[in-house]
N, C-alpha and C. Protein backbone atom coordinates (compact mmCIF):
# COMPACT_ATOMS: atom_id res chain seq x y z
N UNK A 1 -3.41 26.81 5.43
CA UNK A 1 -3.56 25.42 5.10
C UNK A 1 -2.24 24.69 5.39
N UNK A 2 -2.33 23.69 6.01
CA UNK A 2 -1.19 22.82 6.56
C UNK A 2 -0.91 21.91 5.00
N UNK A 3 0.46 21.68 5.22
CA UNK A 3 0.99 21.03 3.85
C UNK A 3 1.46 19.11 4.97
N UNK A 4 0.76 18.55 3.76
CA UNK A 4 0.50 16.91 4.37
C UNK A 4 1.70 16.14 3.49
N UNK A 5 1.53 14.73 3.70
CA UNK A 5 2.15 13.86 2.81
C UNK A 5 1.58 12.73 3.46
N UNK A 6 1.52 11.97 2.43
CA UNK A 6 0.58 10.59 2.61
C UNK A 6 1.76 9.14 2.02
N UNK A 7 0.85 8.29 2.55
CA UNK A 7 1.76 7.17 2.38
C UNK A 7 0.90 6.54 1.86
N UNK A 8 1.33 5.53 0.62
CA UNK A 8 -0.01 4.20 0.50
C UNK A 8 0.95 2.75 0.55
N UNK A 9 -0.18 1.62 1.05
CA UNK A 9 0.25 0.42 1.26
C UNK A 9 -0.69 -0.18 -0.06
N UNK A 10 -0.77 -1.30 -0.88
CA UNK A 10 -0.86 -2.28 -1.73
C UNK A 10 -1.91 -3.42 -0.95
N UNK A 11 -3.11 -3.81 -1.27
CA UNK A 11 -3.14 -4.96 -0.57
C UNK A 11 -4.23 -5.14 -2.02
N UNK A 12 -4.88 -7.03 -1.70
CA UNK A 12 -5.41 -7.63 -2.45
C UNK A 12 -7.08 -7.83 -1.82
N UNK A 13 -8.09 -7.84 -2.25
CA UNK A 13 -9.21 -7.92 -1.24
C UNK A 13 -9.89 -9.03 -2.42
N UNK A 14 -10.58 -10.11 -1.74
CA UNK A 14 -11.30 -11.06 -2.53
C UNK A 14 -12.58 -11.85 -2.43
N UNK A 15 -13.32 -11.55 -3.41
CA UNK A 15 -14.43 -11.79 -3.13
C UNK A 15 -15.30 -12.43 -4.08
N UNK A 16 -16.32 -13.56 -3.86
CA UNK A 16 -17.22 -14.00 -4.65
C UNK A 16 -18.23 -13.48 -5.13
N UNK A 17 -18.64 -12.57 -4.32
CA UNK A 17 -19.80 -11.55 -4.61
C UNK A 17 -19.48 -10.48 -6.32
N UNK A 18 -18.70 -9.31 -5.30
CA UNK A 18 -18.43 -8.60 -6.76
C UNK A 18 -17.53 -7.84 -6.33
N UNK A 19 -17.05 -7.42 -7.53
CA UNK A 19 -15.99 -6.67 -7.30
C UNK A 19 -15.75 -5.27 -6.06
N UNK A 20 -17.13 -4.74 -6.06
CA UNK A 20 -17.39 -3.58 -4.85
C UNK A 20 -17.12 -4.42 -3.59
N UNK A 21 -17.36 -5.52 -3.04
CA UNK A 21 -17.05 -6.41 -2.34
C UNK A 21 -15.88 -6.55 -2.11
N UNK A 22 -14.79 -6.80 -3.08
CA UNK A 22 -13.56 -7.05 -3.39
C UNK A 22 -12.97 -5.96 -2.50
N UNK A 23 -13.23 -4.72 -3.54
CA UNK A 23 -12.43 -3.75 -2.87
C UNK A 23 -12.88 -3.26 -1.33
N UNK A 24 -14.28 -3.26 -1.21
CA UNK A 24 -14.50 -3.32 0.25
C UNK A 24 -13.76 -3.64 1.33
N UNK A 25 -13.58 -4.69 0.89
CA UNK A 25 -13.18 -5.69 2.36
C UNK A 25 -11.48 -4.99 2.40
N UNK A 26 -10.87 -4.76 0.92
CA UNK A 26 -9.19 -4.51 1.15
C UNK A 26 -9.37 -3.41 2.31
N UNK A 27 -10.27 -2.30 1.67
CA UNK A 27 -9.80 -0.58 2.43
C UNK A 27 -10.62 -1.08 4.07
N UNK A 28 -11.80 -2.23 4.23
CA UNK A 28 -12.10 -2.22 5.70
C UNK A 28 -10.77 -2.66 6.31
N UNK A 29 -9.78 -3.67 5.82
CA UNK A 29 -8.74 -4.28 6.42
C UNK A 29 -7.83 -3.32 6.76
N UNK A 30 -7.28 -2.46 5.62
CA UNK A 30 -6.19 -1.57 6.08
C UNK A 30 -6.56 -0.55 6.70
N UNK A 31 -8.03 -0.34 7.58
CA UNK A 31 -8.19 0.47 8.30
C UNK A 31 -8.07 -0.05 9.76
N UNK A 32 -7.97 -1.31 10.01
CA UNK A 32 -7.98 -2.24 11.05
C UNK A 32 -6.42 -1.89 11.54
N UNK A 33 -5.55 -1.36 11.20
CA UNK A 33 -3.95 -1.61 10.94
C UNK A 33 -3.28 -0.28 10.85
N UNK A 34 -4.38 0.49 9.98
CA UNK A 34 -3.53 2.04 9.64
C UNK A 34 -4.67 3.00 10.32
N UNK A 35 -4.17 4.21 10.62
CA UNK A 35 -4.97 5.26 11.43
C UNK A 35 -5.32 5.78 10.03
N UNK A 36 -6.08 7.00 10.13
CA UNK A 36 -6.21 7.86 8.85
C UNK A 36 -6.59 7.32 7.36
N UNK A 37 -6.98 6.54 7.16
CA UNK A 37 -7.14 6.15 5.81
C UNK A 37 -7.80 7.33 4.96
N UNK A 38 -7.57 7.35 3.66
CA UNK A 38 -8.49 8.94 3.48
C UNK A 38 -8.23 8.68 1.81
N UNK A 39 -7.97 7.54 1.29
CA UNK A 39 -8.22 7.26 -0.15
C UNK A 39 -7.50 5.96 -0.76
N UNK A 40 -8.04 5.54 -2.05
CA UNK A 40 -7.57 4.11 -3.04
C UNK A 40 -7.43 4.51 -3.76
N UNK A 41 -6.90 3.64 -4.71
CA UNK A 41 -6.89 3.89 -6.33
C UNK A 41 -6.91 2.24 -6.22
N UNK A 42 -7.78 1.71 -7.48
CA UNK A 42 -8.16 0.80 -8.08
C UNK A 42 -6.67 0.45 -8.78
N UNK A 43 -5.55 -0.72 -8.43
CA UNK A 43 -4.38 -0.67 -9.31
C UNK A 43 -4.70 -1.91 -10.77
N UNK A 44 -5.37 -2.76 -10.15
CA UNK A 44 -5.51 -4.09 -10.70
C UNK A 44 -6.92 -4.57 -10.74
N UNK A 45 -7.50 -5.40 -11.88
CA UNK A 45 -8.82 -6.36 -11.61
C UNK A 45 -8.54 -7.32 -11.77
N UNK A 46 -8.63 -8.28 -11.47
CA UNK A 46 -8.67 -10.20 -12.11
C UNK A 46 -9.68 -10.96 -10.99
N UNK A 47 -9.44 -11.99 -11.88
CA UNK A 47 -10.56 -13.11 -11.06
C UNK A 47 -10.21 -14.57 -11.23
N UNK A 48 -10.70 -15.34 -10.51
CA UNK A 48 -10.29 -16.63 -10.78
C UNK A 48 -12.33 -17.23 -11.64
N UNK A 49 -11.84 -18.34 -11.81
CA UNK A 49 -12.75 -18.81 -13.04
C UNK A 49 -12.60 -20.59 -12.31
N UNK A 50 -14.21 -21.32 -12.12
CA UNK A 50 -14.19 -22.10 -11.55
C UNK A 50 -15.38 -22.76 -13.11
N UNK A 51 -15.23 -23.97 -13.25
CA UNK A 51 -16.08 -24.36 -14.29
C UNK A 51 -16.87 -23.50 -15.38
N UNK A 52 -15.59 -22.82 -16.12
CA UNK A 52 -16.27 -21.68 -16.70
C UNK A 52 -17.18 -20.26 -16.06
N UNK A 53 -16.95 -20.68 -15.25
CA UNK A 53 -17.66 -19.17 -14.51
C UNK A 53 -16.65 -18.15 -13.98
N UNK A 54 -17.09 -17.31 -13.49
CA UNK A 54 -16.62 -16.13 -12.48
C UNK A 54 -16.82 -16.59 -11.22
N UNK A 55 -15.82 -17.12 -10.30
CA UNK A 55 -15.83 -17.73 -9.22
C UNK A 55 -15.38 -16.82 -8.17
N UNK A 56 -14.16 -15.86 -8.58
CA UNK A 56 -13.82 -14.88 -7.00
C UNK A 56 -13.57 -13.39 -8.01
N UNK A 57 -13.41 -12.76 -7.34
CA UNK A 57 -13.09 -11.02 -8.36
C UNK A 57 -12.08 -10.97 -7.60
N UNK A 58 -10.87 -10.45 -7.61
CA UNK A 58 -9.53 -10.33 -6.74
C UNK A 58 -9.71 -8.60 -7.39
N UNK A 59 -9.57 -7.81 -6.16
CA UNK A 59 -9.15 -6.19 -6.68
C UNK A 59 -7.90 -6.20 -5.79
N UNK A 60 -7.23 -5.70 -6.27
CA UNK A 60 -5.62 -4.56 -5.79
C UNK A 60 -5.91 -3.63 -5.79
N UNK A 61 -5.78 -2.42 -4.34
CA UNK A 61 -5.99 -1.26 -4.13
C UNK A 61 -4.72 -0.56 -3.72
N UNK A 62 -3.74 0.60 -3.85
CA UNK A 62 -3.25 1.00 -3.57
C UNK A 62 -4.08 2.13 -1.74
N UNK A 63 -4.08 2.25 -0.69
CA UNK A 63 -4.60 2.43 -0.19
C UNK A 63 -3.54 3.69 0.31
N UNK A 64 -3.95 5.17 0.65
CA UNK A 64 -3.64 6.41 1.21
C UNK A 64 -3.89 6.86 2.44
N UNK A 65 -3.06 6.81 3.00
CA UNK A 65 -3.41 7.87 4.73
C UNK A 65 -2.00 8.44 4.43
N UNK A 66 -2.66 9.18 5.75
CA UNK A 66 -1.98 10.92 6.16
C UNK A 66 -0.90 10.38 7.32
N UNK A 67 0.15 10.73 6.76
CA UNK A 67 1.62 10.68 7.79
C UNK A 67 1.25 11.64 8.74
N UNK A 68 1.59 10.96 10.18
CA UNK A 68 1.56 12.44 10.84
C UNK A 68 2.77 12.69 11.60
C-alpha cells in the first residue's frame, strides 16, 4: 500500500434550494480547478434570511485531494 497525503482547500457554495445544493455546487467547483478530489467535511452552516424566511443556505466545505 502506497502512503498518500492530501491537501484541502476551503470554499463557500450557495444556494436557495437547500443545503445538499449548497454543498453540491462547492465540491462540483473545486473539481473544475483541482484534479483528484476524493473528500469534504461539512466546516460551517448559515443562511441568509429575506422577509423572515430562509432565503439562501451558505455551506463551507473543507474539500480533500491527493497530492501527487
Amino acid at each position: 500500500m502506497a502512503d498518500k497525503v492530501y491537501k484541502k482547500i476551503r470554499l463557500t457554495g450557495c444556494s436557495s434550494e437547500s443545503i445538499e445544493s449548497a454543498i453540491n455546487l462547492a465540491v462540483a467547483k473545486s473539481d473544475e480547478s483541482v484534479r483528484g478530489t476524493s473528500w469534504f467535511e461539512l466546516v460551517e452552516l448559515r443562511g441568509a434570511v429575506n422577509d423572515g424566511k430562509v432565503a439562501e443556505w451558505q455551506a463551507t466545505v473543507d474539500v480533500g485531494f491527493k497530492v501527487e
